[in-house]
N, C-alpha and C. Protein backbone atom coordinates (compact mmCIF):
# COMPACT_ATOMS: atom_id res chain seq x y z
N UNK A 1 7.01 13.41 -3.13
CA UNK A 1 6.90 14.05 -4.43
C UNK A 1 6.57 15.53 -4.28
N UNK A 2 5.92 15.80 -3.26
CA UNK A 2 5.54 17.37 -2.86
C UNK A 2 6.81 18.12 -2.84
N UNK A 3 8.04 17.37 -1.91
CA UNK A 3 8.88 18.68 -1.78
C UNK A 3 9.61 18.59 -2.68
N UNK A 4 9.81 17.98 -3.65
CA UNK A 4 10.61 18.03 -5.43
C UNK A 4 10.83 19.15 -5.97
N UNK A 5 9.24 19.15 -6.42
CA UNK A 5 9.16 20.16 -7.45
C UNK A 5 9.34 21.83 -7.35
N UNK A 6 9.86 22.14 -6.12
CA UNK A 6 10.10 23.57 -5.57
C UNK A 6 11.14 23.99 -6.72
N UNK A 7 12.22 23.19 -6.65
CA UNK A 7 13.39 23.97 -7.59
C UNK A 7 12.59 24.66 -8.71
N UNK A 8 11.72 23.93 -9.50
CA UNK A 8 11.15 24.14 -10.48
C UNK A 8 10.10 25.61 -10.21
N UNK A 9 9.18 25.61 -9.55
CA UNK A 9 8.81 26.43 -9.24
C UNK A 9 9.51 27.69 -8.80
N UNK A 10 10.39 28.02 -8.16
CA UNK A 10 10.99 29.05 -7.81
C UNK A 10 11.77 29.14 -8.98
N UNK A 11 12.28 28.77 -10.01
CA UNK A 11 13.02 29.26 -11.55
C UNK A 11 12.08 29.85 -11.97
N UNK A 12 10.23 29.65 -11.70
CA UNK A 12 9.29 30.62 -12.63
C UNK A 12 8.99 31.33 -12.49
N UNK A 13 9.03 32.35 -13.82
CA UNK A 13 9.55 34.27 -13.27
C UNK A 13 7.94 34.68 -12.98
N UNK A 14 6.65 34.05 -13.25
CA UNK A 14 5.43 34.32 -12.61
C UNK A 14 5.79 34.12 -11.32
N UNK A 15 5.96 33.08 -10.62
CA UNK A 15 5.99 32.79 -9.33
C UNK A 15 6.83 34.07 -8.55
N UNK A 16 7.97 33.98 -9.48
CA UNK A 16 8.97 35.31 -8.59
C UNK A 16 8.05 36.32 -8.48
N UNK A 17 7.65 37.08 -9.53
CA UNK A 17 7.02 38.40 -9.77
C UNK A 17 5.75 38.56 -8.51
N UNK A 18 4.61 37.42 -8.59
CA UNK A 18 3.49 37.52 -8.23
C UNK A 18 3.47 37.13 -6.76
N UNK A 19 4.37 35.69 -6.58
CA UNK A 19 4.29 35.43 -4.79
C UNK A 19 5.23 36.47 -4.39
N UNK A 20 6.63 35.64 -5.15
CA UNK A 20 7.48 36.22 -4.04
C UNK A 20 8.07 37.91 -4.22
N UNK A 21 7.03 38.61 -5.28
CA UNK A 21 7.86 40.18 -5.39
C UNK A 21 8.85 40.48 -5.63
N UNK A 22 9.72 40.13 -6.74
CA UNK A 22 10.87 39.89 -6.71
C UNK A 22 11.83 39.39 -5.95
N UNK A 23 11.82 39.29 -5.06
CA UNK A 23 12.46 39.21 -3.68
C UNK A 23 13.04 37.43 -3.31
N UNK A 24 13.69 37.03 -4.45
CA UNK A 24 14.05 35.75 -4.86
C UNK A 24 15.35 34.83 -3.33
N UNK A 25 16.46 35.76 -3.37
CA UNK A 25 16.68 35.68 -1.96
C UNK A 25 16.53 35.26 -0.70
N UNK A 26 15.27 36.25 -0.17
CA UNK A 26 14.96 35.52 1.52
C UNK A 26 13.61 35.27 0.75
N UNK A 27 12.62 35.54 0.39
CA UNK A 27 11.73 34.73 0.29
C UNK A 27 11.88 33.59 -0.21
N UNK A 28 12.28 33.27 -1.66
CA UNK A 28 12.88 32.00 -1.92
C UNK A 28 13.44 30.88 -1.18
N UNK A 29 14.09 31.35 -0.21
CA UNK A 29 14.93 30.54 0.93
C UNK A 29 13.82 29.83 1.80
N UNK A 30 13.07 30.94 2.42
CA UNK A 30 11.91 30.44 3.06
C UNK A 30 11.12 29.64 2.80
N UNK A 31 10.94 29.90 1.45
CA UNK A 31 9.62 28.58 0.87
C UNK A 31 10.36 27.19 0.59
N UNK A 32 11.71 27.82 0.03
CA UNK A 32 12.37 26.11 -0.17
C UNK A 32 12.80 25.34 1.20
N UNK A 33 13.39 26.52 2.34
CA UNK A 33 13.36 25.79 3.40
C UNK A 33 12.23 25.36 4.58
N UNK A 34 11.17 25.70 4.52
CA UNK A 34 10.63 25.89 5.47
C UNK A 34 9.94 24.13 5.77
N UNK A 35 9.61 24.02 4.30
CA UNK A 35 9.07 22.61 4.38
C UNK A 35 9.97 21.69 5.18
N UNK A 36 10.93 21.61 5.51
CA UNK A 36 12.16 21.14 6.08
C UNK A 36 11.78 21.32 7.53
N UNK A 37 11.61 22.70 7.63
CA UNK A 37 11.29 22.36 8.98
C UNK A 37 10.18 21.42 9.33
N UNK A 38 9.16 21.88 9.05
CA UNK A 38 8.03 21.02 8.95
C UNK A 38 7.85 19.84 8.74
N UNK A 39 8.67 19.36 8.20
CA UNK A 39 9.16 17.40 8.19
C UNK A 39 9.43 17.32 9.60
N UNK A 40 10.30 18.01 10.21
CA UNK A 40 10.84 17.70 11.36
C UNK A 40 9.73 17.67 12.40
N UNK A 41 8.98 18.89 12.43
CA UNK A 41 8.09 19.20 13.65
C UNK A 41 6.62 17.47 13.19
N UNK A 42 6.36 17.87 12.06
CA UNK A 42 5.68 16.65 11.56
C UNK A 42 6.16 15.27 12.01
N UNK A 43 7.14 15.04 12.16
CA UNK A 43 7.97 13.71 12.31
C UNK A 43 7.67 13.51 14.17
N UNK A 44 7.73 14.45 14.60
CA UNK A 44 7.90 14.79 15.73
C UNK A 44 6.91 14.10 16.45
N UNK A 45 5.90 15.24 16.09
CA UNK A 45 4.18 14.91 16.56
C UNK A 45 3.96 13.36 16.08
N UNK A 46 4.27 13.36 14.84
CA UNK A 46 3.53 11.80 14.51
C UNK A 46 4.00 10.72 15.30
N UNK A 47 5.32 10.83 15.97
CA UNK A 47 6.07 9.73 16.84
C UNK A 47 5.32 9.78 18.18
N UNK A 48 4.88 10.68 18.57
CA UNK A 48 3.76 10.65 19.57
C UNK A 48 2.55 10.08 19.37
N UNK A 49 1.99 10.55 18.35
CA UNK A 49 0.50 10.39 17.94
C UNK A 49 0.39 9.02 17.36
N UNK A 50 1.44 8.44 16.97
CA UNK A 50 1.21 7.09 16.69
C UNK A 50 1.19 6.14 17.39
N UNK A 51 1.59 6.06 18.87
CA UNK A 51 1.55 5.26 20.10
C UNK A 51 0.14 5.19 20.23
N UNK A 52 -0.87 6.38 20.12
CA UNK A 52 -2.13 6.71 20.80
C UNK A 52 -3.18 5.99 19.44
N UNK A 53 -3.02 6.80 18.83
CA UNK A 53 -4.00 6.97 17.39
C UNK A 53 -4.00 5.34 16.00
N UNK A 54 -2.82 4.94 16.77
CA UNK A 54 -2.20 3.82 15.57
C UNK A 54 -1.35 4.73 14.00
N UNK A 55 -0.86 3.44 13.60
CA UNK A 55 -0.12 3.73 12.19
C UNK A 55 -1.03 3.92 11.20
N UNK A 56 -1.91 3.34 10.94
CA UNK A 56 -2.67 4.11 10.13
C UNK A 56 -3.62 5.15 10.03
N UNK A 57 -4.49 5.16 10.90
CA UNK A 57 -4.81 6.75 11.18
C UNK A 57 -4.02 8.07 11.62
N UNK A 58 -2.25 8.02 11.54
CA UNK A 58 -1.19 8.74 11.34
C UNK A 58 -1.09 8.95 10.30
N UNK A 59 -0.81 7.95 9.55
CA UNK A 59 -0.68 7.97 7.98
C UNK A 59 -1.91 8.68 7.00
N UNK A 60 -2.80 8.26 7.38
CA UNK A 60 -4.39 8.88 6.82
C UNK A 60 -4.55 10.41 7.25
N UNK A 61 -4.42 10.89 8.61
CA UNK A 61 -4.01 11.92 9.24
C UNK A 61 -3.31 13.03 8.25
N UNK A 62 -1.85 12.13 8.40
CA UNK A 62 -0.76 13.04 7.67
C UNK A 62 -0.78 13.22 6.10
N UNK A 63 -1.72 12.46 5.55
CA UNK A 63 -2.25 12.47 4.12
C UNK A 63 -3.20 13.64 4.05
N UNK A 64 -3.93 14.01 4.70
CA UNK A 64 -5.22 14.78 4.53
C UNK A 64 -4.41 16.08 4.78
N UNK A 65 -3.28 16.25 5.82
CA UNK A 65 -2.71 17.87 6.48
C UNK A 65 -1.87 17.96 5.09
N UNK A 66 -1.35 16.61 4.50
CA UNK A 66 -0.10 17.12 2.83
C UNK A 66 -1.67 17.70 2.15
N UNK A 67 -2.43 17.17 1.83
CA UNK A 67 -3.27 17.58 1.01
C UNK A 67 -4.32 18.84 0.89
N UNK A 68 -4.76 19.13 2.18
CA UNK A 68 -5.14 20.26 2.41
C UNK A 68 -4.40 21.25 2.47
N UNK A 69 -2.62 21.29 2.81
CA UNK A 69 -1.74 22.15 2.58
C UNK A 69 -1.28 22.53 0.88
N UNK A 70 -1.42 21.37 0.70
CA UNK A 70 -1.13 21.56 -0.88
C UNK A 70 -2.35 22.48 -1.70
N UNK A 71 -3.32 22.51 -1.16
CA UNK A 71 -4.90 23.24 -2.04
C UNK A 71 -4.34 24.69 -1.24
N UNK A 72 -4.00 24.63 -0.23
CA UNK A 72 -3.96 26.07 0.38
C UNK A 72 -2.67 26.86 -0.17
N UNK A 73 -1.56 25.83 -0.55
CA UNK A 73 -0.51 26.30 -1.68
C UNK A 73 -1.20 27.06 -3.20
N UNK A 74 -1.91 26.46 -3.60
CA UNK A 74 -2.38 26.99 -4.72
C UNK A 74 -3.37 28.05 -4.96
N UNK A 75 -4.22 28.55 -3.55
CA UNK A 75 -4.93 29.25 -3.17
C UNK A 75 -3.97 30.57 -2.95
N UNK A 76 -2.59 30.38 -2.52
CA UNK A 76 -1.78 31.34 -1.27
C UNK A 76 -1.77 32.85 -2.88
N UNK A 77 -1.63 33.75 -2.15
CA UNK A 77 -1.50 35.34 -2.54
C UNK A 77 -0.21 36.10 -2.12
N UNK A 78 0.60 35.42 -1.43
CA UNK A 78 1.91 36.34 -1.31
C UNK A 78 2.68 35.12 -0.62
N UNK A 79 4.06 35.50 -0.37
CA UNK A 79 5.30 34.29 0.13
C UNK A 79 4.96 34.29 1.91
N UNK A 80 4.31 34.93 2.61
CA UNK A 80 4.15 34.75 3.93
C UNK A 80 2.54 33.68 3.67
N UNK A 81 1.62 33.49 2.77
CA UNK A 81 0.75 32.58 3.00
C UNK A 81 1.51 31.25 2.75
N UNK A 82 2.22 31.66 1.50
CA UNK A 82 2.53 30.36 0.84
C UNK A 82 4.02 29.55 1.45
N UNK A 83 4.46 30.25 2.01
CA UNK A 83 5.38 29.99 3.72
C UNK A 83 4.66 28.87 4.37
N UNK A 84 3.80 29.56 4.97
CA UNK A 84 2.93 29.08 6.59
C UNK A 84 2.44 27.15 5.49
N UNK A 85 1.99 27.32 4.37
CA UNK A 85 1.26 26.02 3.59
C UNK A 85 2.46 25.04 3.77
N UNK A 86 3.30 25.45 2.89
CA UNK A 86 4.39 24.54 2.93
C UNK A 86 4.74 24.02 3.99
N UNK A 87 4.69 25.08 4.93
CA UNK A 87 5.68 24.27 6.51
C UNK A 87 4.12 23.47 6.54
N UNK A 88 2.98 23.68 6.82
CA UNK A 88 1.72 22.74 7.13
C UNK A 88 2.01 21.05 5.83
N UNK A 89 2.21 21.61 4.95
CA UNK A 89 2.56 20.62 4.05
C UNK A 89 3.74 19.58 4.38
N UNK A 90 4.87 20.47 4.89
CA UNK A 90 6.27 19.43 5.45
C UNK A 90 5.70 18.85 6.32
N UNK A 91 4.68 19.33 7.76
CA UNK A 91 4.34 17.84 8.81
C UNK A 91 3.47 17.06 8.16
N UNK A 92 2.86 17.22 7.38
CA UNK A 92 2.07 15.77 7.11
C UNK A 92 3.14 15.25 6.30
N UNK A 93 4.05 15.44 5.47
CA UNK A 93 4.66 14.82 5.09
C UNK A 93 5.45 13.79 6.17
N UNK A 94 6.26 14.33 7.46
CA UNK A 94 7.05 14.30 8.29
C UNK A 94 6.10 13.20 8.65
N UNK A 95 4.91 13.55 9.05
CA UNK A 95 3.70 12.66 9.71
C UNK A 95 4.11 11.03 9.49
N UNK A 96 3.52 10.73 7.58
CA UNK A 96 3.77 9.85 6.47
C UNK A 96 4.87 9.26 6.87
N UNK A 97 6.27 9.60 6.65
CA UNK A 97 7.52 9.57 6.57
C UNK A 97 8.15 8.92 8.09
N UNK A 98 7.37 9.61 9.47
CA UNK A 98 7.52 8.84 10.51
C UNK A 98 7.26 7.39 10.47
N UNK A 99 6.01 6.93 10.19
CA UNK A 99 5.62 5.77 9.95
C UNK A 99 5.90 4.40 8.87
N UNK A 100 6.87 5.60 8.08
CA UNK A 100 6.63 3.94 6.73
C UNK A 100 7.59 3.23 7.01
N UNK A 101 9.03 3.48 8.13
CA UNK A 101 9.74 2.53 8.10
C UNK A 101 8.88 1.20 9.20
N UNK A 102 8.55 1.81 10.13
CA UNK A 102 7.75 0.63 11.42
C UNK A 102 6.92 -0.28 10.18
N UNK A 103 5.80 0.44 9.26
CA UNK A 103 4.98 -0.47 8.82
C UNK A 103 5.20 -1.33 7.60
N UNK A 104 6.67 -0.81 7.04
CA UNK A 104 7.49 -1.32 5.95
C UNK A 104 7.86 -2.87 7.03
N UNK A 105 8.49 -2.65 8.49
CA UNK A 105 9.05 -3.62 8.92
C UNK A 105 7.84 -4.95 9.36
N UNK A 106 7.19 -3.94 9.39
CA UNK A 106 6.10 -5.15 9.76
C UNK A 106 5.37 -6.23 8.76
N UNK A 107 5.22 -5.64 7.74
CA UNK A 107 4.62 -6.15 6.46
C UNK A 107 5.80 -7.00 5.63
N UNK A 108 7.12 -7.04 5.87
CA UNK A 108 8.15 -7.43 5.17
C UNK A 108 8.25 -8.69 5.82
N UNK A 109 8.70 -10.16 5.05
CA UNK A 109 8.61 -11.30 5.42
C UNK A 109 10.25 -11.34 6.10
N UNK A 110 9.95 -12.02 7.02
CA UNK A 110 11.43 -12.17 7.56
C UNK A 110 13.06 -12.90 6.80
């Protein structure tokens, strides 16, 4: 549900004016893409960290990095803070997202 609502946000001419400085273009691009990356690198780590740590303290993990990225989204003062949140926001997502198919399969009756 986090990475949704961007379209919406980047149509609002506060958001343009105040984060991104007019500068709708490459900053825009950045914030809508970056989270993208950050799924990936997120996805990444969590496929590691879940061998060690287990599936649910991945999941709990990657809940707390979406959530603390998300407060630091609403905190951010220009498109290079609010950049760096989002991509922190895409790995916990990525984190989440690594894990729900394994624990979907496990919990599902045969």
């Amino acid at each position: 549900a986090e990475l949704f609502p961007m379209g919406y946000v980047l149509g609002e001419t506060r958001f343009q004016t105040e984060i991104l400085r007019g500068d709708l273009a490459r900053g825009g691009a950045a914030v809508a893409g970056i989270a993208n990356i950050g799924l990936l690198a997120g996805g990444i780590a969590a496929a590691a960290a879940e061998g060690r740590a287990g599936r649910k303290a991945t999941i709990l993990i990657g809940l707390s990095v979406s959530a603390l990225g998300g407060v630091a989204c609403a905190a951010s003062v220009g498109v290079a803070s609010f950049t760096s949140c989002r991509f922190i926001v895409g790995m916990g997502i990525g984190a989440i997202l690594s894990c729900n198919a394994a624990i979907a399969t496990e919990l599902s009756p045969p």
